[in-house]
PDB file of N, CA and C in Angstrom:
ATOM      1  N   UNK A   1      52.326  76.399  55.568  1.00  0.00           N
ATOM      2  CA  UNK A   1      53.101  75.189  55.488  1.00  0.00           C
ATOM      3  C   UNK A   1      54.468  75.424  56.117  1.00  0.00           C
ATOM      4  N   UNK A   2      55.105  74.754  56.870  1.00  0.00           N
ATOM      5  CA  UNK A   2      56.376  74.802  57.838  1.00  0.00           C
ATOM      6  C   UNK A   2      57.491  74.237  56.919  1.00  0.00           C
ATOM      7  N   UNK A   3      58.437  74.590  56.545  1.00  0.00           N
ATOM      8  CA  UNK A   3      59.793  73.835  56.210  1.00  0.00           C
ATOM      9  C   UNK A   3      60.223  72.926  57.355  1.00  0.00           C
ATOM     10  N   UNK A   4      60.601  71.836  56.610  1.00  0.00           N
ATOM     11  CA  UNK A   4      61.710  71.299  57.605  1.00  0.00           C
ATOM     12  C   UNK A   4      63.063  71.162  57.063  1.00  0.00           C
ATOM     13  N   UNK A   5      63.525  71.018  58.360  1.00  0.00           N
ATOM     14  CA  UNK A   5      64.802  71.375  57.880  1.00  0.00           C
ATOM     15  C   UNK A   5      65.916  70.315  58.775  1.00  0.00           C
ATOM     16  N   UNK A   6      66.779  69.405  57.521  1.00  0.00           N
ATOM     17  CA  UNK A   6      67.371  68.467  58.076  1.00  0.00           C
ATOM     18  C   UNK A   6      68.728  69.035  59.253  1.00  0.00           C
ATOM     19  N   UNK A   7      69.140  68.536  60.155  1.00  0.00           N
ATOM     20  CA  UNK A   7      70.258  68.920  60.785  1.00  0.00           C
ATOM     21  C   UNK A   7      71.545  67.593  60.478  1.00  0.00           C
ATOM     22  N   UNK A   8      72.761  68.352  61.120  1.00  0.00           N
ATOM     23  CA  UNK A   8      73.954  66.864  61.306  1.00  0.00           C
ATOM     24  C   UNK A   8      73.169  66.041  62.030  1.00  0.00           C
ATOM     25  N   UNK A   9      72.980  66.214  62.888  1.00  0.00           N
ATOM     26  CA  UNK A   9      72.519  65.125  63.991  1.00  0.00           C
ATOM     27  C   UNK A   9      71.801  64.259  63.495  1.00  0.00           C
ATOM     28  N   UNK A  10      70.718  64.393  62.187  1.00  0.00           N
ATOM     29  CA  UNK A  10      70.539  62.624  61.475  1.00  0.00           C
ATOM     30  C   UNK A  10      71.132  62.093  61.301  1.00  0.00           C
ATOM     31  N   UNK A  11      70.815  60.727  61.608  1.00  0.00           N
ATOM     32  CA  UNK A  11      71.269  59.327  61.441  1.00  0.00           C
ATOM     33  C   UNK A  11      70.745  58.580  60.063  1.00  0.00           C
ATOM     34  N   UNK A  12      71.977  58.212  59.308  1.00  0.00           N
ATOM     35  CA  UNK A  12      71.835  57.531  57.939  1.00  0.00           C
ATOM     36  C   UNK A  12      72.126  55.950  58.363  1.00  0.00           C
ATOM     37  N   UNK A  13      71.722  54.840  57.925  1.00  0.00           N
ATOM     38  CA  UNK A  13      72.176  53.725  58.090  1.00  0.00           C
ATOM     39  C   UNK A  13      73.023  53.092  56.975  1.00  0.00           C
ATOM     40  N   UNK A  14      73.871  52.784  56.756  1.00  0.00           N
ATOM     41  CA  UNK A  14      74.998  52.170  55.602  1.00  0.00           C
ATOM     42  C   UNK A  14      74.880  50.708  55.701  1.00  0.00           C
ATOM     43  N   UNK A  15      74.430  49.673  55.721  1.00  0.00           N
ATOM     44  CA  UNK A  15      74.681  48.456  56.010  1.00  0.00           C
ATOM     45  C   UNK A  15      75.372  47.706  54.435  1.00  0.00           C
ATOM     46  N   UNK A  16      75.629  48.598  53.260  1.00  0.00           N
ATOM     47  CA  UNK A  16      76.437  47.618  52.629  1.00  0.00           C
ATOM     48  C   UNK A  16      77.669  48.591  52.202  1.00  0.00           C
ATOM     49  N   UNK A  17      78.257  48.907  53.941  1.00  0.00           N
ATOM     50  CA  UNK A  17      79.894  49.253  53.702  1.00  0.00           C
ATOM     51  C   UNK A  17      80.739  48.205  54.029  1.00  0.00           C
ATOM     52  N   UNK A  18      81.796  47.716  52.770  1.00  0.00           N
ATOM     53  CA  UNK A  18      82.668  46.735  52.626  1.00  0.00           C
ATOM     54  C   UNK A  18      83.871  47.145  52.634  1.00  0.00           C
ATOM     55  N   UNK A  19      84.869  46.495  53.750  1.00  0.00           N
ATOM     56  CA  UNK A  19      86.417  46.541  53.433  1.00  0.00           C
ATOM     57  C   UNK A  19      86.849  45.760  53.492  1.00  0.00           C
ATOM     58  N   UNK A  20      88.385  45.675  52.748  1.00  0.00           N
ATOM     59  CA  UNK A  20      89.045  44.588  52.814  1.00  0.00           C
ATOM     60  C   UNK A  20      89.379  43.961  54.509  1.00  0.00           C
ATOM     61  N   UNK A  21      89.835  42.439  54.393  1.00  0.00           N
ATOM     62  CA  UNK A  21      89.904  42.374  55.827  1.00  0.00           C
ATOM     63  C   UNK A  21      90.757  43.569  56.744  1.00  0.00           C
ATOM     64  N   UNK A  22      92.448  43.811  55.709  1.00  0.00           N
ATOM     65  CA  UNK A  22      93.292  44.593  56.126  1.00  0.00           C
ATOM     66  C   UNK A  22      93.053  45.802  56.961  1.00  0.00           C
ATOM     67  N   UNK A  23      92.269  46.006  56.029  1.00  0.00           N
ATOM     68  CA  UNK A  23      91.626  47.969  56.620  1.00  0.00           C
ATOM     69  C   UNK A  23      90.545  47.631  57.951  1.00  0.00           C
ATOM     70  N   UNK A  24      89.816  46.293  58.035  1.00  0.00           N
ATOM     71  CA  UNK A  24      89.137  45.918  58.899  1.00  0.00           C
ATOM     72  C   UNK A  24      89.818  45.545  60.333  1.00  0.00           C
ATOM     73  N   UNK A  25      91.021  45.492  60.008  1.00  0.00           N
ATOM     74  CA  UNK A  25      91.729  45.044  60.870  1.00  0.00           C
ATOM     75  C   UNK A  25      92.630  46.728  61.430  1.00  0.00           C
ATOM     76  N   UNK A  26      92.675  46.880  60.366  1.00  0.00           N
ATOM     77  CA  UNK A  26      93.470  48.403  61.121  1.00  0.00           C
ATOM     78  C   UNK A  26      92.469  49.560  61.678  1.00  0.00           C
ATOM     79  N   UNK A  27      91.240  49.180  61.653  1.00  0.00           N
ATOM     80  CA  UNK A  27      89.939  49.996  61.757  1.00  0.00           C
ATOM     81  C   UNK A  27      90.076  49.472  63.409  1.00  0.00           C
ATOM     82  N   UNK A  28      90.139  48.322  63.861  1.00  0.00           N
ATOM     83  CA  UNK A  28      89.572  47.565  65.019  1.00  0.00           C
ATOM     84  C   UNK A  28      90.636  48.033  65.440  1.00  0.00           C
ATOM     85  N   UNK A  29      92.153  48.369  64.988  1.00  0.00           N
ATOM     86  CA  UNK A  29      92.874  48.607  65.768  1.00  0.00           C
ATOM     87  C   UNK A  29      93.208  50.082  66.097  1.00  0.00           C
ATOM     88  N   UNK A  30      92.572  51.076  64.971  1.00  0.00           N
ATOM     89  CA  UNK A  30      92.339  52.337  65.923  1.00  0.00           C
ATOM     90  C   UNK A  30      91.201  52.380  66.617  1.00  0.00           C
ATOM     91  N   UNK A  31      90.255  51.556  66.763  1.00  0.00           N
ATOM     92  CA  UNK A  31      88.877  51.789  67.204  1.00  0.00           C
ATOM     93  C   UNK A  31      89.436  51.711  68.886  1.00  0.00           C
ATOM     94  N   UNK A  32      90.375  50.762  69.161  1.00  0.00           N
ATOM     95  CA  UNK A  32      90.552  50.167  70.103  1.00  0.00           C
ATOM     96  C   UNK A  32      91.428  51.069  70.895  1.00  0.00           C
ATOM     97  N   UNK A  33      92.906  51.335  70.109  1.00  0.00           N
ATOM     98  CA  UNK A  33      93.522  52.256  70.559  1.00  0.00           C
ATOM     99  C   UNK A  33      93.417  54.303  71.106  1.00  0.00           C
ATOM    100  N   UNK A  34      92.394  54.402  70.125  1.00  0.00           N
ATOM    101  CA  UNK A  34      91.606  55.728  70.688  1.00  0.00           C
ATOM    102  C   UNK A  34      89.992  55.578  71.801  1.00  0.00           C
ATOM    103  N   UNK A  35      90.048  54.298  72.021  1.00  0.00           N
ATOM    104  CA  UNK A  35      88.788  53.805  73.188  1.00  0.00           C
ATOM    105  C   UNK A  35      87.611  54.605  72.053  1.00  0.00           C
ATOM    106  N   UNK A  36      87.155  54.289  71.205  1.00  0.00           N
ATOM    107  CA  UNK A  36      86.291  55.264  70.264  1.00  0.00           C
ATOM    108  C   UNK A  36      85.391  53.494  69.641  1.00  0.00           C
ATOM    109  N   UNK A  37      84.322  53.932  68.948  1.00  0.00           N
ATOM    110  CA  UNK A  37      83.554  52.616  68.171  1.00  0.00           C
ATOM    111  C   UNK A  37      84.051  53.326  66.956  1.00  0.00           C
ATOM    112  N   UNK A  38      84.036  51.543  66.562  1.00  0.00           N
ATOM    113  CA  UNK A  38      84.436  51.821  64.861  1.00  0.00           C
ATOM    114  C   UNK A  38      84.045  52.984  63.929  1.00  0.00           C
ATOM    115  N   UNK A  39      82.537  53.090  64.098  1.00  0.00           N
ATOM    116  CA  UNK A  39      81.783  54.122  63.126  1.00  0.00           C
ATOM    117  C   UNK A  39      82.669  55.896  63.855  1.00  0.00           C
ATOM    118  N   UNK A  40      82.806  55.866  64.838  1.00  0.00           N
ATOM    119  CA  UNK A  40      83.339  56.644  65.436  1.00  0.00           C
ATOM    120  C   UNK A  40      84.774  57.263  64.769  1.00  0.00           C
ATOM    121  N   UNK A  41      85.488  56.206  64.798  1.00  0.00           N
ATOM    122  CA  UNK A  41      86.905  56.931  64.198  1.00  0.00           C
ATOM    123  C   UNK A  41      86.269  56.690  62.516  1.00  0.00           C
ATOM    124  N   UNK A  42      85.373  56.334  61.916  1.00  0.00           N
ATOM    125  CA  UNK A  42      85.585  56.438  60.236  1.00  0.00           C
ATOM    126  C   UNK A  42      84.913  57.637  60.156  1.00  0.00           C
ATOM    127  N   UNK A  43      83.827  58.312  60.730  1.00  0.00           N
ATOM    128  CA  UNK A  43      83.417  59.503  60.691  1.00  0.00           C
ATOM    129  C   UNK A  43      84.123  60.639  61.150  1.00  0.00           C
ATOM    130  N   UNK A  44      85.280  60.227  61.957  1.00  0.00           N
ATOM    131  CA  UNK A  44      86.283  61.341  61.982  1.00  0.00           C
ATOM    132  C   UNK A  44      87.296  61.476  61.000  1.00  0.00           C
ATOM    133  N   UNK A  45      87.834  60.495  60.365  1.00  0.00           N
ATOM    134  CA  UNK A  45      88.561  60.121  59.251  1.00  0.00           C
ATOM    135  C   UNK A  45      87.808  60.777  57.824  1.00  0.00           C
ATOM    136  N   UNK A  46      86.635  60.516  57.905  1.00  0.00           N
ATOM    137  CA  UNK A  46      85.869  60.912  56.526  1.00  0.00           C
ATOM    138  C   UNK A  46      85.594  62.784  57.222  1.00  0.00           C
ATOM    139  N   UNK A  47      85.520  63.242  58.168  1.00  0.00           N
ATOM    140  CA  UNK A  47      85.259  64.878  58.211  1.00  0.00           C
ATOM    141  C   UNK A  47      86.772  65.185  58.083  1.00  0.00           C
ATOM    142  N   UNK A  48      88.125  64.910  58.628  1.00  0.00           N
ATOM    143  CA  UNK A  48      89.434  65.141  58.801  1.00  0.00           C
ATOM    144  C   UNK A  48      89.824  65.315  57.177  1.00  0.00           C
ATOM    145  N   UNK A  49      89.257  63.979  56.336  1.00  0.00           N
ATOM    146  CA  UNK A  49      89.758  64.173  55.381  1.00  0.00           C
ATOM    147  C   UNK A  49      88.782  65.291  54.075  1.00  0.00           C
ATOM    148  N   UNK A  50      87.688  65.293  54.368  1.00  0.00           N
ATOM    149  CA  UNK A  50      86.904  66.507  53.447  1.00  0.00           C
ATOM    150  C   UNK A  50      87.045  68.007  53.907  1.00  0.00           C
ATOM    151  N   UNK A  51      87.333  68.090  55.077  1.00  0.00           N
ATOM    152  CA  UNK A  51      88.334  69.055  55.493  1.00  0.00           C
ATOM    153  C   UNK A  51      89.438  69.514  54.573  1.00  0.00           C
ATOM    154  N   UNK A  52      90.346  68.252  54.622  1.00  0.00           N
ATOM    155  CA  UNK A  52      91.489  68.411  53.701  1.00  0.00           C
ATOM    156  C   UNK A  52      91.452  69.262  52.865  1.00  0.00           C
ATOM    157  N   UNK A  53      90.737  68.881  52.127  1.00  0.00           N
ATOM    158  CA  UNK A  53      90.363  68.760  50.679  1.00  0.00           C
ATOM    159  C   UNK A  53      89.580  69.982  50.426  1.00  0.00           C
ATOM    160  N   UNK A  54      88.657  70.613  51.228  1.00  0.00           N
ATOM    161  CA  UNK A  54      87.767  71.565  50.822  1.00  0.00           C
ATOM    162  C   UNK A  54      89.212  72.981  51.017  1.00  0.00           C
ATOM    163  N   UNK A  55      90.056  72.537  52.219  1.00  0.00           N
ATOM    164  CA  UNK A  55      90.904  73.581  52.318  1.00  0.00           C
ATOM    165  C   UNK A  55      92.126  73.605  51.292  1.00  0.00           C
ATOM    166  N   UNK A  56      92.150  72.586  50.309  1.00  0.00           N
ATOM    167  CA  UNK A  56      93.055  72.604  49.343  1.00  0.00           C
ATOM    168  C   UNK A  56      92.125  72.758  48.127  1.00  0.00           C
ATOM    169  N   UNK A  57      90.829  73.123  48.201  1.00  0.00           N
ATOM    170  CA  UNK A  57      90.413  73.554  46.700  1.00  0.00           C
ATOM    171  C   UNK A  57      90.238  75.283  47.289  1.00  0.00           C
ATOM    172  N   UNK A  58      89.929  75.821  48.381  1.00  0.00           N
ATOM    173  CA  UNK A  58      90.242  77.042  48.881  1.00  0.00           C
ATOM    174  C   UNK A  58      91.131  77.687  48.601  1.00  0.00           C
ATOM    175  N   UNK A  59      92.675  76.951  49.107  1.00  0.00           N
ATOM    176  CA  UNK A  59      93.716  77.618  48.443  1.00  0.00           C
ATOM    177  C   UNK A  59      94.237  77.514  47.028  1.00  0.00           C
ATOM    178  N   UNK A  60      93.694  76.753  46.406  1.00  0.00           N
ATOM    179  CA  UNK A  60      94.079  77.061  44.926  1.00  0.00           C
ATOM    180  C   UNK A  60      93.405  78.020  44.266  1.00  0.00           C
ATOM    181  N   UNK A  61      91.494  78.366  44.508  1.00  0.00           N
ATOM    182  CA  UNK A  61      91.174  79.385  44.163  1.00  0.00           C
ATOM    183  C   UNK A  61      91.369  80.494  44.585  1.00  0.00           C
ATOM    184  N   UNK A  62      92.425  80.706  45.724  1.00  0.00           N
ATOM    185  CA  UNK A  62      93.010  81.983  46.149  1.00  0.00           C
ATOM    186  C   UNK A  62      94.380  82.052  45.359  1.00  0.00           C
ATOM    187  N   UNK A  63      95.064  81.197  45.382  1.00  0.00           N
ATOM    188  CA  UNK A  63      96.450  81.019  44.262  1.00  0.00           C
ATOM    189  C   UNK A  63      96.145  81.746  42.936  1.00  0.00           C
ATOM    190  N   UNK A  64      94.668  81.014  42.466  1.00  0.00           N
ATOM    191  CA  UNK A  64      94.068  81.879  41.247  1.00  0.00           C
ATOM    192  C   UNK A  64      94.048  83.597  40.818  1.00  0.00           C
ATOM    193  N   UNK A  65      93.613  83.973  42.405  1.00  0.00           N
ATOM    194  CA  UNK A  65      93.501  85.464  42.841  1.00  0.00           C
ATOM    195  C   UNK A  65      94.535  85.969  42.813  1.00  0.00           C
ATOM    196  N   UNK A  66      95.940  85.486  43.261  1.00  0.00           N
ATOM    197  CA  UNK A  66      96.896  86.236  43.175  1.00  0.00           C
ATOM    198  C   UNK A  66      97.286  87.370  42.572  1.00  0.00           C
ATOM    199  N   UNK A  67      97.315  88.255  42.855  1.00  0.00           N
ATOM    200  CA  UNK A  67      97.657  88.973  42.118  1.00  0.00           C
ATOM    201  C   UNK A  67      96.836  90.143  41.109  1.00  0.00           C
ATOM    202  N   UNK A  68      95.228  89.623  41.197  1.00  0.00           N
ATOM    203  CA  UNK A  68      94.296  90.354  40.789  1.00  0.00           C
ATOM    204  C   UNK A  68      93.918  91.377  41.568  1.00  0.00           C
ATOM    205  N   UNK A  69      94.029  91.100  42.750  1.00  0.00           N
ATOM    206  CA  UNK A  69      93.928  93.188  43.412  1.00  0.00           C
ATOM    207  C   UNK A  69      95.097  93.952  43.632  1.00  0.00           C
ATOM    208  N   UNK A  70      96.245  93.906  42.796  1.00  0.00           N
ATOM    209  CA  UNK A  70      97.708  94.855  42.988  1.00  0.00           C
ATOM    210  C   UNK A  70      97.297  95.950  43.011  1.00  0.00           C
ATOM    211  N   UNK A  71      96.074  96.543  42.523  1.00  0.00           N
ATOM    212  CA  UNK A  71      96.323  97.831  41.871  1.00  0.00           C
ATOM    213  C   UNK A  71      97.135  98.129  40.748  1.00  0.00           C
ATOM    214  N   UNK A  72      97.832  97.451  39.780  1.00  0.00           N
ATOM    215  CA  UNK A  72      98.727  97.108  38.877  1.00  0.00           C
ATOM    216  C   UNK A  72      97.744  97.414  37.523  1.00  0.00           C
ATOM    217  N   UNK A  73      98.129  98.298  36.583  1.00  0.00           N
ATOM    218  CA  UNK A  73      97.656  98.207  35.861  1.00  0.00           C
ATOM    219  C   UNK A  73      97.983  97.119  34.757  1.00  0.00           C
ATOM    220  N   UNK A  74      97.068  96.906  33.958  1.00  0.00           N
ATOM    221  CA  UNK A  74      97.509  95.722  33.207  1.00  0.00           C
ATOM    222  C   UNK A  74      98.109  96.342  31.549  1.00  0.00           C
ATOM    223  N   UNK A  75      98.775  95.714  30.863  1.00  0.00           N
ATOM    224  CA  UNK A  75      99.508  95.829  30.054  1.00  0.00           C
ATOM    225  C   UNK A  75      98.075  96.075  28.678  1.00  0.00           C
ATOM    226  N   UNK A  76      96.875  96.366  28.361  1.00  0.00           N
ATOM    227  CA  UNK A  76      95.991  96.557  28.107  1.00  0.00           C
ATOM    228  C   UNK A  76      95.349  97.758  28.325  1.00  0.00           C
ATOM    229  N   UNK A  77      95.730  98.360  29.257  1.00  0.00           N
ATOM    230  CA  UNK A  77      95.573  99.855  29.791  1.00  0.00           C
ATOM    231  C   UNK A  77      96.399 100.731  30.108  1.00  0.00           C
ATOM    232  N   UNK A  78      95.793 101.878  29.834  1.00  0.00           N
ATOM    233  CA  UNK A  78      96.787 102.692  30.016  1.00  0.00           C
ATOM    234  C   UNK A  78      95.620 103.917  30.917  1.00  0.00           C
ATOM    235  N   UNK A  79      96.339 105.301  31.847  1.00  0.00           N
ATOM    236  CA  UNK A  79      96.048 106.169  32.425  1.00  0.00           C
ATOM    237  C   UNK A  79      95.014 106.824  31.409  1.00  0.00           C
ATOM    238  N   UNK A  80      95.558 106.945  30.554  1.00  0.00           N
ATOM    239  CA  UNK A  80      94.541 107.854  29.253  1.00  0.00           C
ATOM    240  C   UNK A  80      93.310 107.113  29.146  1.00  0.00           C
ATOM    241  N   UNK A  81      93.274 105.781  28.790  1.00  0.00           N
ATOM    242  CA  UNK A  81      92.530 105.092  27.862  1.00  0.00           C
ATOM    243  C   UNK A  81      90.468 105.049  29.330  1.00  0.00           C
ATOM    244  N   UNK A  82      91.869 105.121  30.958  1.00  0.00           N
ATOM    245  CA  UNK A  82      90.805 104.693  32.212  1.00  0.00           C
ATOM    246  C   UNK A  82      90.366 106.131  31.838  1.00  0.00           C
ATOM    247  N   UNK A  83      91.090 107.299  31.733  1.00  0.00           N
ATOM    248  CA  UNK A  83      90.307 108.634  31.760  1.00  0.00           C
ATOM    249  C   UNK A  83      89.389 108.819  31.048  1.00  0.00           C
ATOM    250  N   UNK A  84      89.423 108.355  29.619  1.00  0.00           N
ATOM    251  CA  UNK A  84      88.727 108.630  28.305  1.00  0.00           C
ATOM    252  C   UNK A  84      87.215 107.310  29.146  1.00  0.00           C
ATOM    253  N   UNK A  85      87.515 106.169  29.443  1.00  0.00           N
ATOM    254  CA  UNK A  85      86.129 105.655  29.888  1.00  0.00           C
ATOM    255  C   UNK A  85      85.460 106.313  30.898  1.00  0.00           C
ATOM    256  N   UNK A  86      86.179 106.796  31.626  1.00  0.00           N
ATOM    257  CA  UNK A  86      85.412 107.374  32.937  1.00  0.00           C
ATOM    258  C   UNK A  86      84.573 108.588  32.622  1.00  0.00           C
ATOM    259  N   UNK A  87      85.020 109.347  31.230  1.00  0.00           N
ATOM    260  CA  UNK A  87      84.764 110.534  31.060  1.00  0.00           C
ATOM    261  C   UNK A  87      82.918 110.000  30.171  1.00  0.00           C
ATOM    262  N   UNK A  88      83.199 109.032  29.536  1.00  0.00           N
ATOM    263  CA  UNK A  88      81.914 108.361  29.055  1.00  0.00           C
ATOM    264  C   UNK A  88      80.710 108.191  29.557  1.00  0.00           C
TER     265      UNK A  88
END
C-alpha cells in the first residue's frame, strides 16, 4: 500500500470568507497597489503573520532556557553532594 502524501501546493477552496466592506476595500487596494490578486496578498499576510508568531513563541521558549546551561551550580547542590552521586 503507497502513502500519500499531501504537499503546499494543494488547493483548498474557502467560499464563505467574509469581511467587512472596510478591509474589502483596503484588500482591493493592496491587491492593486502590489499588481498581486486578492487571494494573493491575504496568503502572504496570513504566512507573514504565522511567521510572526511562531518566531515569538520560539523566543520565549528560549527566554525560558536562559540560563539553564551556565554551568552554574544551583543553590541545591553542592561539589560533595555531585561526588557522593557519581560515586553511586
Amino acid at each position: 500500500m503507497q502513502a500519500v502524501h499531501q504537499t503546499d501546493t494543494s488547493k483548498v477552496i474557502r467560499k464563505n470568507f467574509t469581511m467587512p466592506r472596510r478591509t474589502a476595500r483596503e484588500l482591493d487596494f493592496l491587491a492593486e497597489s502590489q499588481h498581486k490578486k486578492q487571494s494573493q496578498v491575504i496568503q502572504e499576510l496570513i504566512h507573514e503573520a504565522s511567521e510572526a508568531l511562531r518566531n515569538e513563541l520560539r523566543l520565549a521558549q528560549l527566554k525560558k532556557l536562559k540560563g539553564a546551561f551556565t554551568g552554574l551550580i544551583g543553590d541545591e547542590q553542592s561539589i560533595q553532594r555531585m561526588k557522593s552521586d557519581r560515586a553511586e
